[in-house]
Protein backbone atom coordinates (compact mmCIF):
# COMPACT_ATOMS: atom_id res chain seq x y z
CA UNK A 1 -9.59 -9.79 128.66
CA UNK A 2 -7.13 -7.27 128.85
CA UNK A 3 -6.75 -4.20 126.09
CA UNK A 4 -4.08 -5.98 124.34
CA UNK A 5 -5.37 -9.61 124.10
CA UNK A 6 -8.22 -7.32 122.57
CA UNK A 7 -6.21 -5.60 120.06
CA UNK A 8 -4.67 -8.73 118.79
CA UNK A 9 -8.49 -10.45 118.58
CA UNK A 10 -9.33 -7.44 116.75
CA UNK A 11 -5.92 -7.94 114.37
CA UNK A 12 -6.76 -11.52 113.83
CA UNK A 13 -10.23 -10.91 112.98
CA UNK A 14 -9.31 -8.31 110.26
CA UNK A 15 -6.77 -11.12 108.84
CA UNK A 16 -9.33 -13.56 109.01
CA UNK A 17 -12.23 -11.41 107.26
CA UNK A 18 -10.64 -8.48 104.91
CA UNK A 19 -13.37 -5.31 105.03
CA UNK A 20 -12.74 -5.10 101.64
CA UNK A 21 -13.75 -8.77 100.72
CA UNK A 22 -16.56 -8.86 102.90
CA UNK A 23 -18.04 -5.49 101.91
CA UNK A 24 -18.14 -6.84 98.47
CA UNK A 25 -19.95 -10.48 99.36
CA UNK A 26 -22.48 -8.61 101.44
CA UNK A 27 -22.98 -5.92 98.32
CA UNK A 28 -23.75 -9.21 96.16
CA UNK A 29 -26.30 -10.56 98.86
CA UNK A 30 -27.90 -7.51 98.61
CA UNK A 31 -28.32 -7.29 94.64
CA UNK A 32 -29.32 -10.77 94.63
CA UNK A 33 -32.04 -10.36 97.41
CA UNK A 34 -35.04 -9.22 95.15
CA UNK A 35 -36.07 -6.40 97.18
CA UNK A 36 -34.56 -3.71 95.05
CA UNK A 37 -35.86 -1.69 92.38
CA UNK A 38 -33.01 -0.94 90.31
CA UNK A 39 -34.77 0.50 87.19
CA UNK A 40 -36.33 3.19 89.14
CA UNK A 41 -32.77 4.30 90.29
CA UNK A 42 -30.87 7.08 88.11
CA UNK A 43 -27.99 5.63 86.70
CA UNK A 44 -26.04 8.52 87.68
CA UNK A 45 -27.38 8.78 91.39
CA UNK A 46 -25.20 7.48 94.04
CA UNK A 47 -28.47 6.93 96.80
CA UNK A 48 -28.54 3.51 96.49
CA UNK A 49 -25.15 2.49 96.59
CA UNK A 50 -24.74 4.50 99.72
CA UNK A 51 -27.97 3.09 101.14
CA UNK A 52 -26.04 -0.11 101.46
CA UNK A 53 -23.12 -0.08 102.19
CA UNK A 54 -24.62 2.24 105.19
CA UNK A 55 -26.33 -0.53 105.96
CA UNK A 56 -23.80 -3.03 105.48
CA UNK A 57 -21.62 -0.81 107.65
């Protein structure tokens, strides 16, 4: 594979799966997985939210 079949992979792939979108759908796995404990969170604390999307990253 050369650097510019690569780059248009890489170009198709983004096309094919938006960040954005799948950021989100992995977000909603997350909430739905049972393993968090939301009411011990601050509402006003920003840990958790980082937490995963560091992890989704």
């Amino acid at each position: 594979m050369t650097r510019k079949e690569l780059t248009q992979r890489f170009k198709e792939l983004m096309q094919q799966n938006p960040p954005q979108a799948e950021i989100e759908n992995l977000f909603k796995k997350a909430l739905e997985c049972g393993a968090l404990d939301l009411e011990s969170e601050p509402p006003e604390d920003y840990r958790l939210a980082k937490i995963i999307y560091y992890c989704i990253l």
